[in-house]
N, C-alpha and C. Protein backbone atom coordinates (compact mmCIF):
# COMPACT_ATOMS: atom_id res chain seq x y z
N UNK A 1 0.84 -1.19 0.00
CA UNK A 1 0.00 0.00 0.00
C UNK A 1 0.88 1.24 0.00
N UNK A 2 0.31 2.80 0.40
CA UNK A 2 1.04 3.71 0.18
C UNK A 2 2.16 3.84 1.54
N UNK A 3 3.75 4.49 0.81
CA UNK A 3 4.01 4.64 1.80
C UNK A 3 3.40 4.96 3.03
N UNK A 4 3.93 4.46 4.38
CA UNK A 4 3.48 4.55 5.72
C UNK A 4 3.49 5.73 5.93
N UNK A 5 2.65 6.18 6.58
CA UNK A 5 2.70 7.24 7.47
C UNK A 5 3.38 7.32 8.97
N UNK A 6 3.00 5.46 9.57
CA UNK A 6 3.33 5.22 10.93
C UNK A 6 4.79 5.30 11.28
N UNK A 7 5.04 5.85 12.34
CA UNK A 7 6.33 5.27 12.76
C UNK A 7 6.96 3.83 13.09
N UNK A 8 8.29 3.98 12.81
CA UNK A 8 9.36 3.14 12.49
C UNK A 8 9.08 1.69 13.62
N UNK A 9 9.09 0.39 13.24
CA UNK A 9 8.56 -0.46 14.38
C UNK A 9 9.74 -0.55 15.32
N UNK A 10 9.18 -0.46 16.63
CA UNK A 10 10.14 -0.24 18.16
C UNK A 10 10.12 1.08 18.33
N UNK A 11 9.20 1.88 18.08
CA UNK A 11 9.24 3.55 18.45
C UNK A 11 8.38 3.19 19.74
N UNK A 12 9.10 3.92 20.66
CA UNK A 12 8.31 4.20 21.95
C UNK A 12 7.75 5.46 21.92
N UNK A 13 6.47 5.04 21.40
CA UNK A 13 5.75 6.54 21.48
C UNK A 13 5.11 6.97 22.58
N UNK A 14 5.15 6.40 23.64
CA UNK A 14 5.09 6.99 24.82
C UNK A 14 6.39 7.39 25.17
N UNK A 15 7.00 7.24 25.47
CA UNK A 15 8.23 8.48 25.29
C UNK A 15 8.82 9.33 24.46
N UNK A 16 8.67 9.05 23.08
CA UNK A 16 9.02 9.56 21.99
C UNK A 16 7.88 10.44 21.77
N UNK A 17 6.27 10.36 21.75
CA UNK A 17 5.21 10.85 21.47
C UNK A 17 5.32 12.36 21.11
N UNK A 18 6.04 13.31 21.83
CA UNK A 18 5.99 14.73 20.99
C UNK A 18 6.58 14.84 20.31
N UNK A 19 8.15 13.92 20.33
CA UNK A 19 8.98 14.41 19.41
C UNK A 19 8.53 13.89 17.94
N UNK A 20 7.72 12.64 17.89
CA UNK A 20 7.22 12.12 17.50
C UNK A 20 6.30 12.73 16.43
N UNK A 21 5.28 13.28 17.20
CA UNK A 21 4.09 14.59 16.35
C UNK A 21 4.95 15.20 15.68
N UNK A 22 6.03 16.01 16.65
CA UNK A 22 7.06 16.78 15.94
C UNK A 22 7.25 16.52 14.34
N UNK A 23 8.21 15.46 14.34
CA UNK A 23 8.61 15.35 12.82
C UNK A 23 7.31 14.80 12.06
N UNK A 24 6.63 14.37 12.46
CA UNK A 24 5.36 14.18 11.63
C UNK A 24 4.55 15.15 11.13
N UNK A 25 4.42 16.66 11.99
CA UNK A 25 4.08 17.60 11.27
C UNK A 25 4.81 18.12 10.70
N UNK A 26 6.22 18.11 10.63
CA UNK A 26 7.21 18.62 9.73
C UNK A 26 7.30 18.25 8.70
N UNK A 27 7.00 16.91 8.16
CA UNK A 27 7.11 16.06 7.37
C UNK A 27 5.79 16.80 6.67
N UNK A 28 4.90 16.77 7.44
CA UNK A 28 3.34 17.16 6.78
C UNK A 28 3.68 18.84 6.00
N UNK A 29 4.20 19.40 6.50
CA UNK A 29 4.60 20.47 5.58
C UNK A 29 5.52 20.50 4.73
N UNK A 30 6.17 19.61 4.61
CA UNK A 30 6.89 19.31 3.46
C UNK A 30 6.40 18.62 2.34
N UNK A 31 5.37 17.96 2.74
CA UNK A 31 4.52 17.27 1.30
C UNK A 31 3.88 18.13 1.40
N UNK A 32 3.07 18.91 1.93
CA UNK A 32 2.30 20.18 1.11
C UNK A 32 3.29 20.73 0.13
N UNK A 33 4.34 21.05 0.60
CA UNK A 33 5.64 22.22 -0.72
C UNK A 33 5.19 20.97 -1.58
N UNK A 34 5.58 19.93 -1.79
CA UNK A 34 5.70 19.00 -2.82
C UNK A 34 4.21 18.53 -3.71
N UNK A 35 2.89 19.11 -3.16
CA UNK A 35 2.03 18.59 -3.32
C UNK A 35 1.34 19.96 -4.26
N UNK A 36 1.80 21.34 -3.43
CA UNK A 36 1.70 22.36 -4.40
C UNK A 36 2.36 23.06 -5.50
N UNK A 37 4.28 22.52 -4.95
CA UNK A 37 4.70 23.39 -6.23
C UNK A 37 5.20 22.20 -6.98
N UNK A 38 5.07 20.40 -6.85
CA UNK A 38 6.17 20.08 -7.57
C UNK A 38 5.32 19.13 -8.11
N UNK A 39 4.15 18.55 -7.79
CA UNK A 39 3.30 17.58 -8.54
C UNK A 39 2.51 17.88 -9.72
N UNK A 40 2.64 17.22 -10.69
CA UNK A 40 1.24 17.48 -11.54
C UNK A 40 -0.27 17.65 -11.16
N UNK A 41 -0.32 16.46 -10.35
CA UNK A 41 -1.32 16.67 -9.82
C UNK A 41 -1.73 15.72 -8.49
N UNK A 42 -2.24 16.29 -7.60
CA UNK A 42 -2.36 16.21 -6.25
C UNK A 42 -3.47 15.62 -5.62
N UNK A 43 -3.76 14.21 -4.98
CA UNK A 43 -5.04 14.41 -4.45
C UNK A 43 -5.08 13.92 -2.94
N UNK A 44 -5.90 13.38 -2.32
CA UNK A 44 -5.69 12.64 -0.99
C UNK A 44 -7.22 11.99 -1.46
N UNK A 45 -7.51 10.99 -0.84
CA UNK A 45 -8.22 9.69 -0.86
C UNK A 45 -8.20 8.92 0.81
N UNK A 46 -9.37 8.48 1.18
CA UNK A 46 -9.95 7.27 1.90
C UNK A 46 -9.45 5.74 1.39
N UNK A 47 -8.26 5.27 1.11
CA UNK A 47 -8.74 4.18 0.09
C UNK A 47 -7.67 3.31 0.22
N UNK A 48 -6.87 2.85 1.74
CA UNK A 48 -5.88 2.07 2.36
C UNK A 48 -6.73 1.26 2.62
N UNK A 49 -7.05 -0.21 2.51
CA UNK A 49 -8.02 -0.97 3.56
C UNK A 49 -7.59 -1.06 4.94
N UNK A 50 -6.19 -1.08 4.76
CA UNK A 50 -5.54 -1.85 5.96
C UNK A 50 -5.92 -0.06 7.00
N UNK A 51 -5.56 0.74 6.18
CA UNK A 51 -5.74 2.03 7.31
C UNK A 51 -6.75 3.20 6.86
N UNK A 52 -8.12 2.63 6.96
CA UNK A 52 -9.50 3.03 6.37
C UNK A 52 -9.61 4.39 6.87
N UNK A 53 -9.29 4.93 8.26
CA UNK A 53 -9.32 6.18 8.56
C UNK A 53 -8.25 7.28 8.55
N UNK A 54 -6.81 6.73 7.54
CA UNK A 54 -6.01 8.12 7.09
C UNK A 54 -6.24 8.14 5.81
N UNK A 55 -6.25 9.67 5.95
CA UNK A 55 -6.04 9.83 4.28
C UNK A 55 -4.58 9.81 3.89
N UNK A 56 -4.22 9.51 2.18
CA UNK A 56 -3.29 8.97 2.00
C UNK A 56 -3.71 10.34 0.65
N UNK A 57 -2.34 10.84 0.13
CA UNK A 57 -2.26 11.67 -0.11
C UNK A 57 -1.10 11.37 -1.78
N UNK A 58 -1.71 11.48 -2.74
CA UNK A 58 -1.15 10.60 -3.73
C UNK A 58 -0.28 11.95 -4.52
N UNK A 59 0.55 11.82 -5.22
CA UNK A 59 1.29 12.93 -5.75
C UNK A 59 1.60 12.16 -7.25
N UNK A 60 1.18 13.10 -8.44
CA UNK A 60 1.40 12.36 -9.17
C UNK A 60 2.80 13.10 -9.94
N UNK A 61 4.02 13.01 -10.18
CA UNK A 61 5.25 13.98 -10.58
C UNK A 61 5.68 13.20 -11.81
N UNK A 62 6.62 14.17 -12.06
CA UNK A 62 7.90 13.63 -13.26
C UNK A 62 8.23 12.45 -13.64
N UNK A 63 8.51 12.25 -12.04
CA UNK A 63 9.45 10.64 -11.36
C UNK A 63 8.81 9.63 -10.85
N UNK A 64 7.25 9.97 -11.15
CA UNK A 64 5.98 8.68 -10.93
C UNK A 64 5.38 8.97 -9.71
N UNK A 65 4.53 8.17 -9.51
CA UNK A 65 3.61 8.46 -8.26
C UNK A 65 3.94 8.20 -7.23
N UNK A 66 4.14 8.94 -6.40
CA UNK A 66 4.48 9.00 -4.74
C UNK A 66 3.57 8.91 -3.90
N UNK A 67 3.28 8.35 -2.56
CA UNK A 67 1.85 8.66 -1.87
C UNK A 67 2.32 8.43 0.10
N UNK A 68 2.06 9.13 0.47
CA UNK A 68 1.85 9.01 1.94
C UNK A 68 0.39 9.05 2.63
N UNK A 69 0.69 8.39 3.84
CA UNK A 69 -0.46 8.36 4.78
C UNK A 69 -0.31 10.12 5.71
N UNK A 70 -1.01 10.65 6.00
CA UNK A 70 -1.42 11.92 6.27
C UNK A 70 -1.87 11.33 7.73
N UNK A 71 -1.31 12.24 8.62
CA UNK A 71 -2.29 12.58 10.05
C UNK A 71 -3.28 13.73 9.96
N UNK A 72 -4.54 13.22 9.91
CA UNK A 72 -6.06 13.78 9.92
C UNK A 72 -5.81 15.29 9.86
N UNK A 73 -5.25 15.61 11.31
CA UNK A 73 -4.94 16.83 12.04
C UNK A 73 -3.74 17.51 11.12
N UNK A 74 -3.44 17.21 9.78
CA UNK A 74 -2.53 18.32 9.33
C UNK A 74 -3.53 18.31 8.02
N UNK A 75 -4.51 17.89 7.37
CA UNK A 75 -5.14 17.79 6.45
C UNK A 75 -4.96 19.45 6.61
N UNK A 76 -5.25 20.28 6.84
CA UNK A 76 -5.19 21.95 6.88
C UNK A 76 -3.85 22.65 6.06
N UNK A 77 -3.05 21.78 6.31
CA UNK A 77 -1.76 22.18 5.00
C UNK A 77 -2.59 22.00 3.62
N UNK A 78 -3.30 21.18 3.19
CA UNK A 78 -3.44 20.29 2.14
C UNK A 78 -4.90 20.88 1.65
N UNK A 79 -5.18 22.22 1.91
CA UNK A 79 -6.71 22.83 1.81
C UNK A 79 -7.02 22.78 0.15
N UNK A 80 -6.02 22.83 -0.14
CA UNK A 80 -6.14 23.23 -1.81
C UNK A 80 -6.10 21.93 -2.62
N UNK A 81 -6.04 21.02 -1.45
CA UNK A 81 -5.60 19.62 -2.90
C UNK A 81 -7.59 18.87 -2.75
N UNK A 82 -7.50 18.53 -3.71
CA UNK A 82 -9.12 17.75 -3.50
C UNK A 82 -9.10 16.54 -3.09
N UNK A 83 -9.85 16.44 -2.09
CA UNK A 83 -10.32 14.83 -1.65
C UNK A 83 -11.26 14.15 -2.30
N UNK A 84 -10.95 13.20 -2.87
CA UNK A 84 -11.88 12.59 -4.04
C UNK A 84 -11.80 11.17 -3.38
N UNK A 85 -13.01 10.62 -4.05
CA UNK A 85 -13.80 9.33 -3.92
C UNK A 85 -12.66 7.75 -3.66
N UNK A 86 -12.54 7.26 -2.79
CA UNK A 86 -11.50 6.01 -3.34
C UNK A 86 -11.30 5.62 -4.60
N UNK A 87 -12.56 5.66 -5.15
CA UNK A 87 -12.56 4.85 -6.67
C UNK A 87 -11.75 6.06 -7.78
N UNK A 88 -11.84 6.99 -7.36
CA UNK A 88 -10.96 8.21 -7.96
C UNK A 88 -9.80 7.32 -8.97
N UNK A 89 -9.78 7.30 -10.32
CA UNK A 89 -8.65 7.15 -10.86
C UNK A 89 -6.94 7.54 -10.26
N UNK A 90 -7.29 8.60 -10.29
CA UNK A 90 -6.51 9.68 -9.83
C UNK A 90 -5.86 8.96 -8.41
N UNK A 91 -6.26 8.42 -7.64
CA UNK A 91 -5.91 8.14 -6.33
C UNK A 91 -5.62 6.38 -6.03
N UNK A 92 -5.20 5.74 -7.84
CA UNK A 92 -5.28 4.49 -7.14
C UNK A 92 -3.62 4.54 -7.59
N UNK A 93 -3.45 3.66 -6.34
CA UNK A 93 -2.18 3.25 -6.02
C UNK A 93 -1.69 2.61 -7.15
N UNK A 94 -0.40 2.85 -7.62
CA UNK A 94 0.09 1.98 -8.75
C UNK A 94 1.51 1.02 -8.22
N UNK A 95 1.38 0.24 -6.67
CA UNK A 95 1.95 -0.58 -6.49
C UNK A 95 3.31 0.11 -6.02
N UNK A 96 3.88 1.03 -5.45
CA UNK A 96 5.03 1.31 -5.38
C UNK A 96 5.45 0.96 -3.76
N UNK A 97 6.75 0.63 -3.58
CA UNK A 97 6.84 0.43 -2.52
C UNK A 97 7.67 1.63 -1.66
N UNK A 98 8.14 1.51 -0.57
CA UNK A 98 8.69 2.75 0.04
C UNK A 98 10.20 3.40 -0.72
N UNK A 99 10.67 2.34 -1.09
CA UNK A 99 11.93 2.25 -1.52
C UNK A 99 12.11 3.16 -2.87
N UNK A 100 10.99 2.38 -3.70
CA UNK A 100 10.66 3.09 -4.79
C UNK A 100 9.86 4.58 -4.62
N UNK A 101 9.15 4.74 -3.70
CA UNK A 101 8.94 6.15 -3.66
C UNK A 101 9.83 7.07 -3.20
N UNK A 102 11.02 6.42 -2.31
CA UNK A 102 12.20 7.58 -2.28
C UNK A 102 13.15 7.37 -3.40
N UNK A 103 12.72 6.31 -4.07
CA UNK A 103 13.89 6.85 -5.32
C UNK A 103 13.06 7.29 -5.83
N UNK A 104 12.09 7.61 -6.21
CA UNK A 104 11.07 8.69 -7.57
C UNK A 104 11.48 10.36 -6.43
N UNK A 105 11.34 10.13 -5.35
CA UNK A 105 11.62 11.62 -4.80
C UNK A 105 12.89 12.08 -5.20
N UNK A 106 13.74 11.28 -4.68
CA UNK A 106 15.37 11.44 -5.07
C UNK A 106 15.31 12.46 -6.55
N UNK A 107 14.66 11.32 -7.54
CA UNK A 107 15.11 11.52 -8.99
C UNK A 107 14.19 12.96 -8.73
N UNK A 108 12.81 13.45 -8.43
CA UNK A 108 12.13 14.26 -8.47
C UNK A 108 13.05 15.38 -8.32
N UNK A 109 13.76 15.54 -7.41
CA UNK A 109 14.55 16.30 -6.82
C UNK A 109 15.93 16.95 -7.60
N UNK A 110 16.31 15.97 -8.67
CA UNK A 110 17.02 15.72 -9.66
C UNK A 110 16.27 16.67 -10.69
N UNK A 111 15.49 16.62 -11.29
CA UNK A 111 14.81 17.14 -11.93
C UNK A 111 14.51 18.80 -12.07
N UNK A 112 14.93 19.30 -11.01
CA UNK A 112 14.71 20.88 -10.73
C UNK A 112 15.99 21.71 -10.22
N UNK A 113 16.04 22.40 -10.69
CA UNK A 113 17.69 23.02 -10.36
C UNK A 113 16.98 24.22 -9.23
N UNK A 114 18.38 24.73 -8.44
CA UNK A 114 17.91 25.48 -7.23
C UNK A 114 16.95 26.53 -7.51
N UNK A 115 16.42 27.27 -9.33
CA UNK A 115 16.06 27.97 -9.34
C UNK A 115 14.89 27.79 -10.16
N UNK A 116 14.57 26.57 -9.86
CA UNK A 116 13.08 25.69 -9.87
C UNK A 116 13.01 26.03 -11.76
N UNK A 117 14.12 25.69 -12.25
CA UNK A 117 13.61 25.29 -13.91
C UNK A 117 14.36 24.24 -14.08
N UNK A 118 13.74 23.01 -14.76
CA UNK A 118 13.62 22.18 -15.39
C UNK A 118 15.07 21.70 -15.88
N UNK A 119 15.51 20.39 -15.37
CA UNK A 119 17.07 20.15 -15.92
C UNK A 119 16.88 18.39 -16.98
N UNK A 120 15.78 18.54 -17.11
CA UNK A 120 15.47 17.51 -17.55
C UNK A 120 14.06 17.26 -18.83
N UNK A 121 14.14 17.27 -19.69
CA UNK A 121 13.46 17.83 -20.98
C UNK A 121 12.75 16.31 -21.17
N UNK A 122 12.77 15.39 -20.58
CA UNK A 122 11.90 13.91 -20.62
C UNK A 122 11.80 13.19 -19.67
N UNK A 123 10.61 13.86 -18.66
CA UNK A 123 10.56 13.15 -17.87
C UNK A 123 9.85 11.55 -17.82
N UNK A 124 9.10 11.21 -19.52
CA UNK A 124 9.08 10.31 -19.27
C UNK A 124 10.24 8.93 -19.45
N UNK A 125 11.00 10.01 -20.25
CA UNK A 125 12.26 8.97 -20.22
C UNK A 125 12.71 8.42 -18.35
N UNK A 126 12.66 9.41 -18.19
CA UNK A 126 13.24 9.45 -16.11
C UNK A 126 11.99 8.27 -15.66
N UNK A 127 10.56 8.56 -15.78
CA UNK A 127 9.82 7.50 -15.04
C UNK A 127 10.16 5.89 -15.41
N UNK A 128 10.44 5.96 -16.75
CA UNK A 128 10.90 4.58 -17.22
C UNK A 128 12.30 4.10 -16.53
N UNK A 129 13.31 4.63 -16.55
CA UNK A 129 14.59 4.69 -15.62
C UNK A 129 13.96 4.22 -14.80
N UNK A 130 13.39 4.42 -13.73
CA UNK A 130 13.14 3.86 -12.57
C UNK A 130 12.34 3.56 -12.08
N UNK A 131 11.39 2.78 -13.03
CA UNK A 131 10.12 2.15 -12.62
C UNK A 131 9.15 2.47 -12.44
C-alpha cells in the first residue's frame, strides 16, 4: 500500500510521542511544498483498507507516483488539494513500494535546479529509468 505514514517499528511513542508529532508535522509540511509546487497533480483519498481512517495523499510527478499516509490533524496544509472518492482514478495506487517512492523523490529532486527550472526535458524517459 502507500508509503506509511506510521512510525518506524520499536518507536516508543510513549516516550518519543511529541517528538514524535514533531517530525510528523514537519514532514506534513513538506509534502504540502511537494504537493503544491512540484506535482502534476495532487489528491488525498480514503482508500488504504488496511488504514480506512487516514487519508493517504497521492502525488502524481515527473518521477511517478508517490503517496503518503497523512495525520487527519494536518489535512489543513493540504486545503487546496481535492479529496476525491477512493474509486478516484486519480488516487489508485500503482503498487510502489517505500523504496521506490524515495527513489522517484530522489530523482524528483534531480529534476529541478535550485532555481526551480527544469534540468530535464523527458521526464518520461526518467519514469521509465526507474520504474
Amino acid at each position: 500500500m502507500p508509503s506509511s505514514g506510521s512510525p518506524p517499528a520499536g518507536t516508543d511513542l510513549a516516550a518519543d510521542g511529541e517528538q514524535v508529532r514533531d517530525l510528523y508535522y514537519e514532514r506534513a509540511h513538506l509534502l504540502a511544498v511537494l504537493a503544491h509546487r512540484l506535482a502534476r497533480e495532487a489528491v488525498i483519498a480514503y482508500n488504504d483498507p488496511r488504514e480506512p481512517a487516514l487519508p493517504v495523499l497521492y502525488l502524481d510527478t515527473a518521477a511517478g507516483q508517490i503517496s503518503w499516509h497523512l495525520n487527519p490533524k494536518h489535512l489543513s496544509l493540504f486545503d487546496t488539494v481535492p479529496v476525491v472518492q477512493p474509486s478516484d482514478p486519480r488516487a489508485a495506487w500503482d503498487g510502489h513500494d517505500k523504496n521506490t517512492a524515495l527513489t522517484r523523490l530522489r530523482a524528483l529532486a534531480q529534476l529541478t535546479s535550485p532555481a526551480g527550472e527544469s534540468t530535464q526535458t523527458d521526464p518520461v524517459t526518467l519514469s521509465s529509468d526507474i520504474g
